[in-house]
N, C-alpha and C. Protein backbone atom coordinates (compact mmCIF):
# COMPACT_ATOMS: atom_id res chain seq x y z
N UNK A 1 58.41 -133.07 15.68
CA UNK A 1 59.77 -132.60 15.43
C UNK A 1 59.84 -131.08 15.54
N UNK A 2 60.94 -130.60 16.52
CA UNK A 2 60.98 -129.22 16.40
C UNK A 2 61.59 -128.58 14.98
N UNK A 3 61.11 -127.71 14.18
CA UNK A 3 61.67 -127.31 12.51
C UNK A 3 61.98 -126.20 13.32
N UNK A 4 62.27 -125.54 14.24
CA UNK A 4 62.72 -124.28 14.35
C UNK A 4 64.00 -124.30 15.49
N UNK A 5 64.48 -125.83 15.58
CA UNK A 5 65.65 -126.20 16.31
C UNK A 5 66.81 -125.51 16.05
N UNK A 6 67.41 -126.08 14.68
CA UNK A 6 68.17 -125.34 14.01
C UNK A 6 68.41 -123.64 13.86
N UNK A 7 67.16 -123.35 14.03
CA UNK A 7 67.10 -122.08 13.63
C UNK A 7 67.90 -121.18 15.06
N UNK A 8 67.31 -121.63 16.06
CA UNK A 8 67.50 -121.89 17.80
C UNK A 8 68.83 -121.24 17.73
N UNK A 9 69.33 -122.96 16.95
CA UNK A 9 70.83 -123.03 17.42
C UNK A 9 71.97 -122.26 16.73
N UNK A 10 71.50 -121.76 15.78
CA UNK A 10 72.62 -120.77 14.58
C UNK A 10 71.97 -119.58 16.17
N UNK A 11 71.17 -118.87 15.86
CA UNK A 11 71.00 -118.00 16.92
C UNK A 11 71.80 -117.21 17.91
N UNK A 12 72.28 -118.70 18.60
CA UNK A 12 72.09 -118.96 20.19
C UNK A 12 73.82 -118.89 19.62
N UNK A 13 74.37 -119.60 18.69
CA UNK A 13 75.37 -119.89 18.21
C UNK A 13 76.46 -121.13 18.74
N UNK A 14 75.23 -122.22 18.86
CA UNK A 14 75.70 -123.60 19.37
C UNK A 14 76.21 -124.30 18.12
N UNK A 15 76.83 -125.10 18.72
CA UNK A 15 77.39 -126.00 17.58
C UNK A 15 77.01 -127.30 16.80
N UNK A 16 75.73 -127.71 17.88
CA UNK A 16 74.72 -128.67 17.90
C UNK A 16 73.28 -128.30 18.22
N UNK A 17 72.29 -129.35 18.46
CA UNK A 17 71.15 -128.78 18.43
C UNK A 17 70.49 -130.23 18.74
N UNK A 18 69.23 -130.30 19.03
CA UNK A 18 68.21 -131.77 19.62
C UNK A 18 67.12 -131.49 18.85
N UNK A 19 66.26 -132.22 17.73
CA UNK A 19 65.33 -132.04 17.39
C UNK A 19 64.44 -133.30 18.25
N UNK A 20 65.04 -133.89 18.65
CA UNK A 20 63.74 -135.21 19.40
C UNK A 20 62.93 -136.17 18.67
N UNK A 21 63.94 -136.27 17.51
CA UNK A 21 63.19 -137.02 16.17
C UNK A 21 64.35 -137.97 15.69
N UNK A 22 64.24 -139.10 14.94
CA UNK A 22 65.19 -139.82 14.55
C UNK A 22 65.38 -139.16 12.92
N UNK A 23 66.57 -139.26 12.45
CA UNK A 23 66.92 -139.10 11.43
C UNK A 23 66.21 -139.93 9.98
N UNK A 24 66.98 -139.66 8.78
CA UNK A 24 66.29 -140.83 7.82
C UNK A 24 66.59 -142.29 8.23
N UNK A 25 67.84 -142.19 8.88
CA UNK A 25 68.74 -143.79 8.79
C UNK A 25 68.25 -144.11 10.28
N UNK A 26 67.03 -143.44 11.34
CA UNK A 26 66.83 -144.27 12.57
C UNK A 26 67.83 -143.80 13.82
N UNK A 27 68.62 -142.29 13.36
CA UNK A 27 69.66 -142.63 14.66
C UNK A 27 68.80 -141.59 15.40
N UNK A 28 68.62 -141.95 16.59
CA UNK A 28 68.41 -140.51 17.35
C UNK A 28 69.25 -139.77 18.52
N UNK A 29 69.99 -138.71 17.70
CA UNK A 29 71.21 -138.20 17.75
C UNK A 29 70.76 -136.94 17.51
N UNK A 30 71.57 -135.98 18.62
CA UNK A 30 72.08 -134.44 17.89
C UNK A 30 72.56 -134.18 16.78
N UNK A 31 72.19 -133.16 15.82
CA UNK A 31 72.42 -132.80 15.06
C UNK A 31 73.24 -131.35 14.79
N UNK A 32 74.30 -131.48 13.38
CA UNK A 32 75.38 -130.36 13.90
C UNK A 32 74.65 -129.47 12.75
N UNK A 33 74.70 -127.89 13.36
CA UNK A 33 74.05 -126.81 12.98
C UNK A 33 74.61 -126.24 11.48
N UNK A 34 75.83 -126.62 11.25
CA UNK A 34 76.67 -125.79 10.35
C UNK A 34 75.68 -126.65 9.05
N UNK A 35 75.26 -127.85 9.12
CA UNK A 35 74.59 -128.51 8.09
C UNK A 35 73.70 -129.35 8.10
N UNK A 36 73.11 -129.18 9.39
CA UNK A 36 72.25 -130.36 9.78
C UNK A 36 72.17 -131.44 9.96
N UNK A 37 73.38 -132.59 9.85
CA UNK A 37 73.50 -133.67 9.28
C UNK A 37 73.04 -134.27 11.06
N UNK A 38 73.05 -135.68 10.93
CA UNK A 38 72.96 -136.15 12.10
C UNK A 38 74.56 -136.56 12.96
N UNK A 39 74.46 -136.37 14.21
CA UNK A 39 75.99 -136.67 14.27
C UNK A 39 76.27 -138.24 14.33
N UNK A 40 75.82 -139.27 14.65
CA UNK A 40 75.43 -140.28 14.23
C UNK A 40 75.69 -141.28 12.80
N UNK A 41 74.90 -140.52 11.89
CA UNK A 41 75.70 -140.65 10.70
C UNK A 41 76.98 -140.15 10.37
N UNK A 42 77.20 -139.26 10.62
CA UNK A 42 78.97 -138.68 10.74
C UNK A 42 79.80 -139.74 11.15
N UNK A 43 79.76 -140.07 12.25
CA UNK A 43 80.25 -140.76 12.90
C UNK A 43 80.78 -142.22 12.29
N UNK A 44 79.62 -142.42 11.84
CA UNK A 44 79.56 -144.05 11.05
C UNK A 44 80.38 -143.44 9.68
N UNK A 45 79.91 -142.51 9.03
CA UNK A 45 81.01 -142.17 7.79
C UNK A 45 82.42 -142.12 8.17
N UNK A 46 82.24 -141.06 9.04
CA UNK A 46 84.07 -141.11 9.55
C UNK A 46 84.98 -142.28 9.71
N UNK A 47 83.76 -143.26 10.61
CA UNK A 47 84.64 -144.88 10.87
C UNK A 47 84.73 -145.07 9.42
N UNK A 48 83.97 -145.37 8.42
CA UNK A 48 83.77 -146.57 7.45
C UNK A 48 85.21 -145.61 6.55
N UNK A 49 85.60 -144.10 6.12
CA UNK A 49 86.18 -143.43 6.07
C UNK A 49 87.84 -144.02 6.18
N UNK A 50 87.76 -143.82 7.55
CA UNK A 50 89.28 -144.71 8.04
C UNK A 50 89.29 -145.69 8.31
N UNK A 51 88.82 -146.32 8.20
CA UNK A 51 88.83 -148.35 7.76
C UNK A 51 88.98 -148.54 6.26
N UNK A 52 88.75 -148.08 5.37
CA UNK A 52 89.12 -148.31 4.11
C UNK A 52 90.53 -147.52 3.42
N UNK A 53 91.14 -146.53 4.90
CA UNK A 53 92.62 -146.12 4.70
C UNK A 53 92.97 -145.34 5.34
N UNK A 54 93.22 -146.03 6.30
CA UNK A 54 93.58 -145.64 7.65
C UNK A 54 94.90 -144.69 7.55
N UNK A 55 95.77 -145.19 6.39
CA UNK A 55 97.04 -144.53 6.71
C UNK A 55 96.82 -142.97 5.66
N UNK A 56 96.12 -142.97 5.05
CA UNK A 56 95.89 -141.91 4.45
C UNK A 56 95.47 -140.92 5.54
N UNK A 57 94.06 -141.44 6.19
CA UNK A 57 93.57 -140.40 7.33
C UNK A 57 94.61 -140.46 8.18
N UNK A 58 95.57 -140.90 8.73
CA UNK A 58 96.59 -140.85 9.95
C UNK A 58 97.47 -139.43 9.45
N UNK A 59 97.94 -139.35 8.10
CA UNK A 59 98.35 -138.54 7.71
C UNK A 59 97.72 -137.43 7.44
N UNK A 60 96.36 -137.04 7.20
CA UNK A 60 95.78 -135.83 7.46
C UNK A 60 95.86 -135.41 8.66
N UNK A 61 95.70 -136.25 10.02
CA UNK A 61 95.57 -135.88 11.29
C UNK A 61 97.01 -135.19 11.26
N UNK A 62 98.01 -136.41 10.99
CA UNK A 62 99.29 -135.21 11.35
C UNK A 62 99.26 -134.14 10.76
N UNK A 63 98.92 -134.08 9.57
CA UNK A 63 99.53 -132.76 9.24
C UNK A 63 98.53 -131.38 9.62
N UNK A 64 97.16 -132.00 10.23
CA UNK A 64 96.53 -130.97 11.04
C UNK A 64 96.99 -130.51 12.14
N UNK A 65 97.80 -131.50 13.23
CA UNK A 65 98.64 -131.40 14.06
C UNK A 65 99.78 -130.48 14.06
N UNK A 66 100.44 -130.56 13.43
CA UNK A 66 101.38 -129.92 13.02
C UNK A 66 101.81 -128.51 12.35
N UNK A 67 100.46 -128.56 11.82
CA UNK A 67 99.59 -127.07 11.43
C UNK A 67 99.14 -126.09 12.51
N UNK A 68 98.70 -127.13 13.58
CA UNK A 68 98.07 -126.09 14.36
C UNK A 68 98.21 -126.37 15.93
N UNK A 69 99.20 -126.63 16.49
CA UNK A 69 99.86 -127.45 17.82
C UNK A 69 99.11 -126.76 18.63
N UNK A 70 98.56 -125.62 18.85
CA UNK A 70 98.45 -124.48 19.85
C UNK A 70 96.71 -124.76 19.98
N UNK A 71 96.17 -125.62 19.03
CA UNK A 71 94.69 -125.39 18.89
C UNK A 71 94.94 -127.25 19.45
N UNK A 72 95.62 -127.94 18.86
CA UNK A 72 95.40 -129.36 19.41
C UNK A 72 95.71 -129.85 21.11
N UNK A 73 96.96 -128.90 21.37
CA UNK A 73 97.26 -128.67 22.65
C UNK A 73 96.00 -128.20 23.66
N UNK A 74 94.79 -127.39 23.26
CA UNK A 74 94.15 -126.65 24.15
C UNK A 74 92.80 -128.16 23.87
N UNK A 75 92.55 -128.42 22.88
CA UNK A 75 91.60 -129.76 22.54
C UNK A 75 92.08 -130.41 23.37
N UNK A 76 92.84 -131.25 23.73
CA UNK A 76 93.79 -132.44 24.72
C UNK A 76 93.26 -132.10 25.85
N UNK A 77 93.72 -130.78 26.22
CA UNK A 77 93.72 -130.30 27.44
C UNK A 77 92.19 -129.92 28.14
N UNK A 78 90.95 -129.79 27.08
CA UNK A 78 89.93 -129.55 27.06
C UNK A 78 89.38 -131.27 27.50
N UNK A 79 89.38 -131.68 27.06
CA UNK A 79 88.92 -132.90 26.83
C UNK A 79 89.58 -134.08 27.90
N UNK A 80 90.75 -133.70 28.48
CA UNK A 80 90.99 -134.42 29.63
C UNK A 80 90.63 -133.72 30.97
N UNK A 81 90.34 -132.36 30.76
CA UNK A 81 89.49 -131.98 32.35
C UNK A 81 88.10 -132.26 32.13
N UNK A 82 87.53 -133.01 31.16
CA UNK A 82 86.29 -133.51 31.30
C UNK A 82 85.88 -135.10 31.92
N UNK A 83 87.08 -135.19 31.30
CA UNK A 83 87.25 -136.61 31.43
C UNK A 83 88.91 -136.97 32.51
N UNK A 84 88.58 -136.24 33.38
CA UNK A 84 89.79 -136.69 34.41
C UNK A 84 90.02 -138.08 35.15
N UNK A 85 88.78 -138.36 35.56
CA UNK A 85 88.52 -139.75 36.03
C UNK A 85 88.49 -140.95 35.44
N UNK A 86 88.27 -140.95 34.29
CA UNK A 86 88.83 -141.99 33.27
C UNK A 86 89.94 -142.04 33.12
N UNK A 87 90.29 -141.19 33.18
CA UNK A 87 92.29 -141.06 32.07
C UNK A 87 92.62 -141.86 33.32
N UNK A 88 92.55 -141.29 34.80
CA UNK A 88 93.13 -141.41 35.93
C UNK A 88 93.03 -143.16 35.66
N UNK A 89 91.63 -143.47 35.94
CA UNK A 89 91.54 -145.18 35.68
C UNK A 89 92.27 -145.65 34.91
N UNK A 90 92.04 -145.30 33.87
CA UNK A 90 93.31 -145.79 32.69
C UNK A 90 94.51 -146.04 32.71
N UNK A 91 95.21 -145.11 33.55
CA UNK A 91 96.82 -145.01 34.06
C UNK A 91 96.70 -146.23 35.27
N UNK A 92 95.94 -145.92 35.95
CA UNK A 92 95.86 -147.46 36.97
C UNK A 92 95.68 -148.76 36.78
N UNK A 93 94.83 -149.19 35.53
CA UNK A 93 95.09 -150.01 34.87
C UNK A 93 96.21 -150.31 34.23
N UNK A 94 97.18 -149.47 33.60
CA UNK A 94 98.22 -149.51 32.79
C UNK A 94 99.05 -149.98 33.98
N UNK A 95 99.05 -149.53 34.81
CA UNK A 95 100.56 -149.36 36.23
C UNK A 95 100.16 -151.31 36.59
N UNK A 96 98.97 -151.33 36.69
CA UNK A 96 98.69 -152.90 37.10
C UNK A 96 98.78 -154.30 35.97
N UNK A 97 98.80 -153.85 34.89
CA UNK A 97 99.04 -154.47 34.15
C UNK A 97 100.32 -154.61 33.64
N UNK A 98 101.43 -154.01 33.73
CA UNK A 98 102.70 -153.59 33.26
C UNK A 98 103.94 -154.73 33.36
N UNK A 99 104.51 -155.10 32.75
CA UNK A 99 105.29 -156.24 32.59
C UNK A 99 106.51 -155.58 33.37
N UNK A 100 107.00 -155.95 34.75
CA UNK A 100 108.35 -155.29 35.36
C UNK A 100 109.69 -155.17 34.02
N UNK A 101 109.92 -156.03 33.62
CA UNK A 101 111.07 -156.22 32.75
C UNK A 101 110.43 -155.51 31.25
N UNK A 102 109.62 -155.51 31.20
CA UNK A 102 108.93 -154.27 29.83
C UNK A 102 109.75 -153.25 30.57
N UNK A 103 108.98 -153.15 31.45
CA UNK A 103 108.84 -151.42 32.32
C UNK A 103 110.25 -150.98 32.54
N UNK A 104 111.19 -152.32 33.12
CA UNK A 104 112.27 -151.32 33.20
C UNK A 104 113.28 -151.35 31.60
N UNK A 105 113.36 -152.14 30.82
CA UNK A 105 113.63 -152.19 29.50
C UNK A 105 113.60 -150.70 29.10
N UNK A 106 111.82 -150.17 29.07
CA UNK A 106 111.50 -149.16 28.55
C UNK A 106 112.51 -147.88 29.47
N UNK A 107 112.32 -147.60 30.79
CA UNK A 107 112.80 -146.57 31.41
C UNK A 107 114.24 -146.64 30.83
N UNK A 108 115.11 -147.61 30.97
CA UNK A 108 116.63 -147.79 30.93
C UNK A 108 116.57 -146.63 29.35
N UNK A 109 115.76 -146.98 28.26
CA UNK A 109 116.10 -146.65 27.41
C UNK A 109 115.70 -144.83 27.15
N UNK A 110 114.61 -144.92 27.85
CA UNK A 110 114.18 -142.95 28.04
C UNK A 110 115.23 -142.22 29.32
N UNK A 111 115.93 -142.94 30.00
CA UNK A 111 117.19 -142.46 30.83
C UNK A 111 118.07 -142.21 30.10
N UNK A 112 118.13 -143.31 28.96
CA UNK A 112 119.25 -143.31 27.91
C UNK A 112 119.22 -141.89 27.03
N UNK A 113 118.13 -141.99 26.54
CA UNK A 113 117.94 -140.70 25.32
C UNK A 113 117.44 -139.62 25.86
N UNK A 114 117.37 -139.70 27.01
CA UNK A 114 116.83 -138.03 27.58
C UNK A 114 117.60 -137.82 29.30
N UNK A 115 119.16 -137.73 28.63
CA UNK A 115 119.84 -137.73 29.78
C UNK A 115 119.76 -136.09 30.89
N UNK A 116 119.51 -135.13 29.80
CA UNK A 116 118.89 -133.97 30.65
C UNK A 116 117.79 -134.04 31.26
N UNK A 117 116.86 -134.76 30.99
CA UNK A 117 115.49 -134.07 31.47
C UNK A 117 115.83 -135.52 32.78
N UNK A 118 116.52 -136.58 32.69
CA UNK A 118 116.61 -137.75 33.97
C UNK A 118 117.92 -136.79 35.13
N UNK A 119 118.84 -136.01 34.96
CA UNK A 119 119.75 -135.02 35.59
C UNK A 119 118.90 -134.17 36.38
N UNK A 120 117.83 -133.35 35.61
CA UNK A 120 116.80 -132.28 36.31
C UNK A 120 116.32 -133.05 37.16
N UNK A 121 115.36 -134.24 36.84
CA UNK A 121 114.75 -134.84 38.01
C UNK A 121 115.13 -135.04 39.37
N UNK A 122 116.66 -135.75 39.08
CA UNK A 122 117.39 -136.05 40.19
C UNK A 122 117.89 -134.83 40.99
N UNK A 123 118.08 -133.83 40.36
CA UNK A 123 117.97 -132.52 41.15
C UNK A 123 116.80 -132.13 41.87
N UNK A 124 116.14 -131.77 41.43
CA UNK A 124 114.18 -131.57 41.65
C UNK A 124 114.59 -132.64 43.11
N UNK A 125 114.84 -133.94 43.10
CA UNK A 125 114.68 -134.97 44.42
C UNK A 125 115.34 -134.46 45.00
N UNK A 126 116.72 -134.27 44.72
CA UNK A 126 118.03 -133.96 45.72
C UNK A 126 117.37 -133.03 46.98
N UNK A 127 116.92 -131.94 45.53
CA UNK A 127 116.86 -130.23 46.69
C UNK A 127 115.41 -130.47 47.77
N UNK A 128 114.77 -131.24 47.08
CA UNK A 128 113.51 -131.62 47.84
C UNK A 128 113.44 -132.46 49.32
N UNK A 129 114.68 -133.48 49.00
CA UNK A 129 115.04 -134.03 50.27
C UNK A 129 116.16 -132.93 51.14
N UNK A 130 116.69 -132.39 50.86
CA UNK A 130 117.41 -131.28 51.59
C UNK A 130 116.30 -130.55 52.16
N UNK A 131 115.36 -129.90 51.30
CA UNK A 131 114.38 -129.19 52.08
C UNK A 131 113.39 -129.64 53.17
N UNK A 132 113.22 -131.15 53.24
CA UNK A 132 112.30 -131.49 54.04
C UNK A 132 113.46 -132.45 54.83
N UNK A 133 114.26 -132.37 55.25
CA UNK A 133 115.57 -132.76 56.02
C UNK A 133 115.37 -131.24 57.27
N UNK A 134 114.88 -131.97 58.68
CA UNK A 134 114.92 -131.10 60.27
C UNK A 134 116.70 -131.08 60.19
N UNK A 135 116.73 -130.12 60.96
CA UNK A 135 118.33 -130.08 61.49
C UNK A 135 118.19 -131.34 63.24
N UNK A 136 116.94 -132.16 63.40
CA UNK A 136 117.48 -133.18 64.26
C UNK A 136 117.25 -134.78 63.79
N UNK A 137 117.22 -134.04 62.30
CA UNK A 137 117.17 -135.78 62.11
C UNK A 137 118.32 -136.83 61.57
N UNK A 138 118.14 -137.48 62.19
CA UNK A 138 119.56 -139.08 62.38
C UNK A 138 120.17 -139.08 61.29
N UNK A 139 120.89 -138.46 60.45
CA UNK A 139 121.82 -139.17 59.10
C UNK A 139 122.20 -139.74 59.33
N UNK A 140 122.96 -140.53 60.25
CA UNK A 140 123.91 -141.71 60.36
C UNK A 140 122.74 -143.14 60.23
N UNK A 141 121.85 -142.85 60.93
CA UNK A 141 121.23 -143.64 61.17
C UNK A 141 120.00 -144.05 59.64
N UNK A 142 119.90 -142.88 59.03
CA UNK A 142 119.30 -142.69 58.12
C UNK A 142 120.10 -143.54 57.11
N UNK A 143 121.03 -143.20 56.65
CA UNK A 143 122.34 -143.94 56.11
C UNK A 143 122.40 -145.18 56.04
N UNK A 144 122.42 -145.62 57.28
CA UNK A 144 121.91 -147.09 57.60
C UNK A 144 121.16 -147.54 57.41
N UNK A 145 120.06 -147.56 57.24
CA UNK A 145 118.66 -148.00 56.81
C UNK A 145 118.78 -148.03 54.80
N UNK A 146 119.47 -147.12 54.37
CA UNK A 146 119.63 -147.02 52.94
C UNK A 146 121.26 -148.42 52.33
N UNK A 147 121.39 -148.29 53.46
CA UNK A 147 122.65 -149.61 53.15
C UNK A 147 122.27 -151.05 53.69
N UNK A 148 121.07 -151.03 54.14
CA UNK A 148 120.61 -152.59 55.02
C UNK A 148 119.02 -152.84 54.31
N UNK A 149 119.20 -152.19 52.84
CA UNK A 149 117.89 -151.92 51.83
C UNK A 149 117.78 -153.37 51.24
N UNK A 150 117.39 -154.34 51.25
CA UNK A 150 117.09 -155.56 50.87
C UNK A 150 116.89 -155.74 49.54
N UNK A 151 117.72 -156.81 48.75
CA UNK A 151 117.48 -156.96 47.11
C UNK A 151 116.07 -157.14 46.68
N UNK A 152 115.80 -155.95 45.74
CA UNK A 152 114.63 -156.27 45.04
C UNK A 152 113.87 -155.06 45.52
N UNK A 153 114.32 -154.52 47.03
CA UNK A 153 113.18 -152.86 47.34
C UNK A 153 113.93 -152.01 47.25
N UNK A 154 113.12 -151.14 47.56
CA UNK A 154 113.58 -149.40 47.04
C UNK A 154 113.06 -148.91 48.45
N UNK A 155 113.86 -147.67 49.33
CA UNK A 155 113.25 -146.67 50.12
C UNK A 155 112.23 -145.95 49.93
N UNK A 156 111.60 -146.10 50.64
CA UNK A 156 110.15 -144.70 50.10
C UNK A 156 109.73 -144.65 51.44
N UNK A 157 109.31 -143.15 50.95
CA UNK A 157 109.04 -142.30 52.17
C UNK A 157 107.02 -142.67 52.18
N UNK A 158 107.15 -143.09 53.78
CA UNK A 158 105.40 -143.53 53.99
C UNK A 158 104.62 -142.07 53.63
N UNK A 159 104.75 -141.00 54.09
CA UNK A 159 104.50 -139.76 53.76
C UNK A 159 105.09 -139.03 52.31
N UNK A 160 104.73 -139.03 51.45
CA UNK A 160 105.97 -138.70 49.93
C UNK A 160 106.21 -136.93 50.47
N UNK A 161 107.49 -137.05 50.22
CA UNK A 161 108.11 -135.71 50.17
C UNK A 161 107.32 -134.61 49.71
N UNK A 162 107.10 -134.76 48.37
CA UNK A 162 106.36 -133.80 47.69
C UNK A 162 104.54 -134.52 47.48
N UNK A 163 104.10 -134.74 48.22
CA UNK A 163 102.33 -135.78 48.10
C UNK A 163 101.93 -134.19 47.74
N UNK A 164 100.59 -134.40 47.17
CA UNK A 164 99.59 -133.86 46.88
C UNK A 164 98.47 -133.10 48.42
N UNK A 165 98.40 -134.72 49.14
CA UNK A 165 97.65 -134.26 50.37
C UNK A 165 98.63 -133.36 51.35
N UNK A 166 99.25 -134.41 51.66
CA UNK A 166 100.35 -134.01 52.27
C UNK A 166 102.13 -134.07 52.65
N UNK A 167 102.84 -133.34 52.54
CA UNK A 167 104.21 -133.37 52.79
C UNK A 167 105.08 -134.09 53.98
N UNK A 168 106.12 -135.10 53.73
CA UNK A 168 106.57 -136.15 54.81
C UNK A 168 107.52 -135.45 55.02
N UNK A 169 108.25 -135.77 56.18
CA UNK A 169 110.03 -135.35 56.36
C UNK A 169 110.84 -136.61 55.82
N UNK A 170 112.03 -136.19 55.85
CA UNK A 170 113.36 -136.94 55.38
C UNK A 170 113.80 -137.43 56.66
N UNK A 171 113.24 -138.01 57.50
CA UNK A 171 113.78 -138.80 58.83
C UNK A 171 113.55 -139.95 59.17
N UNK A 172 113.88 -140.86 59.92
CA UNK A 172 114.13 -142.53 60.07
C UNK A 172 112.56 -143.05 59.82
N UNK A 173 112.03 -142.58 61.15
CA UNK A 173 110.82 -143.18 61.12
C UNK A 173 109.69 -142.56 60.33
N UNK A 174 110.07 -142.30 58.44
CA UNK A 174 109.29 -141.73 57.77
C UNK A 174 109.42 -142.75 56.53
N UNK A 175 110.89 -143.26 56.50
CA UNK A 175 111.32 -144.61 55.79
C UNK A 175 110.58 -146.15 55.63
N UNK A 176 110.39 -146.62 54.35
CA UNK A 176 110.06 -148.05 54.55
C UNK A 176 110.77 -148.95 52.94
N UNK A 177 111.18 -150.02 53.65
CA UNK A 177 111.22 -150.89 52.12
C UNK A 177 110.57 -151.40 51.50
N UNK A 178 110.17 -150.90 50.31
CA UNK A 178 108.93 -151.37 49.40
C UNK A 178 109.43 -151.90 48.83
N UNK A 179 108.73 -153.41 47.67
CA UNK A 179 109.19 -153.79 46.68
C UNK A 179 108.95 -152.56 45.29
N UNK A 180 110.32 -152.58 44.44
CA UNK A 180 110.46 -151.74 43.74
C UNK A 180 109.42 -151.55 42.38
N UNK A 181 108.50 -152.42 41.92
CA UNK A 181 107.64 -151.89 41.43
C UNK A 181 106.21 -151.91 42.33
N UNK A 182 106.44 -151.71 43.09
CA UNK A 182 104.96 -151.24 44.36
C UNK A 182 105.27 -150.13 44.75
N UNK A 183 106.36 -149.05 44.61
CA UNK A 183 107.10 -148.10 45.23
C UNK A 183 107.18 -147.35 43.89
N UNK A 184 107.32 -147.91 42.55
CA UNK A 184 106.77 -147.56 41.16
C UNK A 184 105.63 -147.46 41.11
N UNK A 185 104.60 -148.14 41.84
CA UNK A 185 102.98 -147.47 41.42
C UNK A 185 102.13 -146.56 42.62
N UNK A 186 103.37 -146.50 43.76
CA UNK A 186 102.79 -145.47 44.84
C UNK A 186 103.39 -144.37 44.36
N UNK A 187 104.35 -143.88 43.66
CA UNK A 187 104.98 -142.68 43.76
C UNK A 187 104.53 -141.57 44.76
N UNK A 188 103.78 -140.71 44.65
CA UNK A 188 103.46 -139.68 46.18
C UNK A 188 102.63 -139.81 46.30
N UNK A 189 101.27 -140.46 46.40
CA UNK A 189 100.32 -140.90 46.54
C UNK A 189 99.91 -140.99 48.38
N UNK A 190 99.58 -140.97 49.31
CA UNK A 190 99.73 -141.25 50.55
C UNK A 190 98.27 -141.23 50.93
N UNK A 191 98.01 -143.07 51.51
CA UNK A 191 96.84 -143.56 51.79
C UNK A 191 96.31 -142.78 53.42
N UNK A 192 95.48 -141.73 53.76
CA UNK A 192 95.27 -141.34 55.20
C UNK A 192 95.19 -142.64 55.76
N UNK A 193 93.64 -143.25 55.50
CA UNK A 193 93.29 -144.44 56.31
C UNK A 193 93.87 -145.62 56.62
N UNK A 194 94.95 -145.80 55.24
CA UNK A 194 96.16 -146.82 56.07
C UNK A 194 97.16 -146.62 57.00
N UNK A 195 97.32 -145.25 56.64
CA UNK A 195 98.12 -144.67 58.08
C UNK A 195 97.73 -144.68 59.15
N UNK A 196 96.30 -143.84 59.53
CA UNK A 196 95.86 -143.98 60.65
C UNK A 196 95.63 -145.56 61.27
N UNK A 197 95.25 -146.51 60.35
CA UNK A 197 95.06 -148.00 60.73
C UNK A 197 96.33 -148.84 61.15
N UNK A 198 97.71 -148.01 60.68
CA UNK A 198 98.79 -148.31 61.42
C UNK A 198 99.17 -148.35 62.67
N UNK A 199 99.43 -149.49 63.10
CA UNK A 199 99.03 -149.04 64.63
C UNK A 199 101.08 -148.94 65.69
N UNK A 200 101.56 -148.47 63.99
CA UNK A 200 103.43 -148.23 64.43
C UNK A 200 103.03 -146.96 64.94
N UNK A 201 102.06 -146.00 64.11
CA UNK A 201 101.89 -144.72 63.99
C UNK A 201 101.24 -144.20 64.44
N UNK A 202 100.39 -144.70 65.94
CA UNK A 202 99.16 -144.18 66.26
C UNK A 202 99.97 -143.24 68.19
């Protein structure tokens, strides 16, 4: 066992430390510097902790929250650029699992109570399709395609207006009818290799 781990880690001014030894209780776990304890055992206290009152600890959390938004905000934010690829999975799971009539239940009602921030959006689209609108592309014809839209899909652009990779135009042959929650879990997303394997588009 290293005995001069600890010592290391106040030092160095880590927050943890590895002695390479199991604790009294068998865990072999890092240990936190401010007291040595194992984190391991922490851990198991903390659970057994909020299982015997959960709503008590729920209410410390808030009111740590609430105390200190600016320090929990930067934690969140810390902790999901570590973990980006999970969260990401997570949301993809959620989008695939999602009950249509939940889903739109739920939206109808956040359209409902957050009629500003659903106004901005639709602006944000408006000016976005104006901006990626050529001065030679078909409105009439465009028009048409948005009135011969089949029950149950939604327009979406094969290229998304605003994508990440890359930016589509607002013109005919940029249009397709998706079913409306498949057009809910592409939002700007734009597959290269299914494009190129398109052979409308080659």
């Amino acid at each position: 066992m290293r005995t001069n781990a600890r010592k290391d880690a106040v030092a160095r001014g880590l927050s943890n430390y590895w002695t390479g030894s199991p604790c009294r209780y068998g865990h072999l776990a890092p240990r936190t510097t401010s007291n040595g304890e194992c984190q391991e055992c922490a851990r198991l206290r903390a659970s057994a902790k909020y299982r015997a009152d959960s709503q008590a600890q729920i209410k410390i959390v808030k009111r740590y929250q609430n105390k200190h938004p600016e320090r929990v905000r930067h934690s969140k934010r810390l902790t999901y650029e570590k973990n980006v690829g999970y969260y990401l999975a997570k949301a993809a799971r959620q989008r695939e699992s999602r009950d249509p009539e939940i889903f739109r239940a739920y939206m109808a009602a956040w359209h409902a109570a957050n009629p500003g921030a659903n106004a901005a959006y639709c602006s944000r689209r408006h000016a976005a399709i104006l901006r990626r609108t050529p001065a030679w592309a078909d409105l009439t014809a465009i028009a048409a395609f948005y009135r011969g839209r089949p029950e149950g899909y939604e327009v979406d652009h094969i290229i998304p207006l605003r994508g990440r990779l890359v930016s589509g135009l607002h013109v005919l042959n940029n249009l397709q009818y998706l079913p409306k929650l498949e057009n809910q879990r592409k939002k700007n997303k734009f597959n290269l290799e299914e494009f190129n394997d398109d052979p409308n588009y080659r």
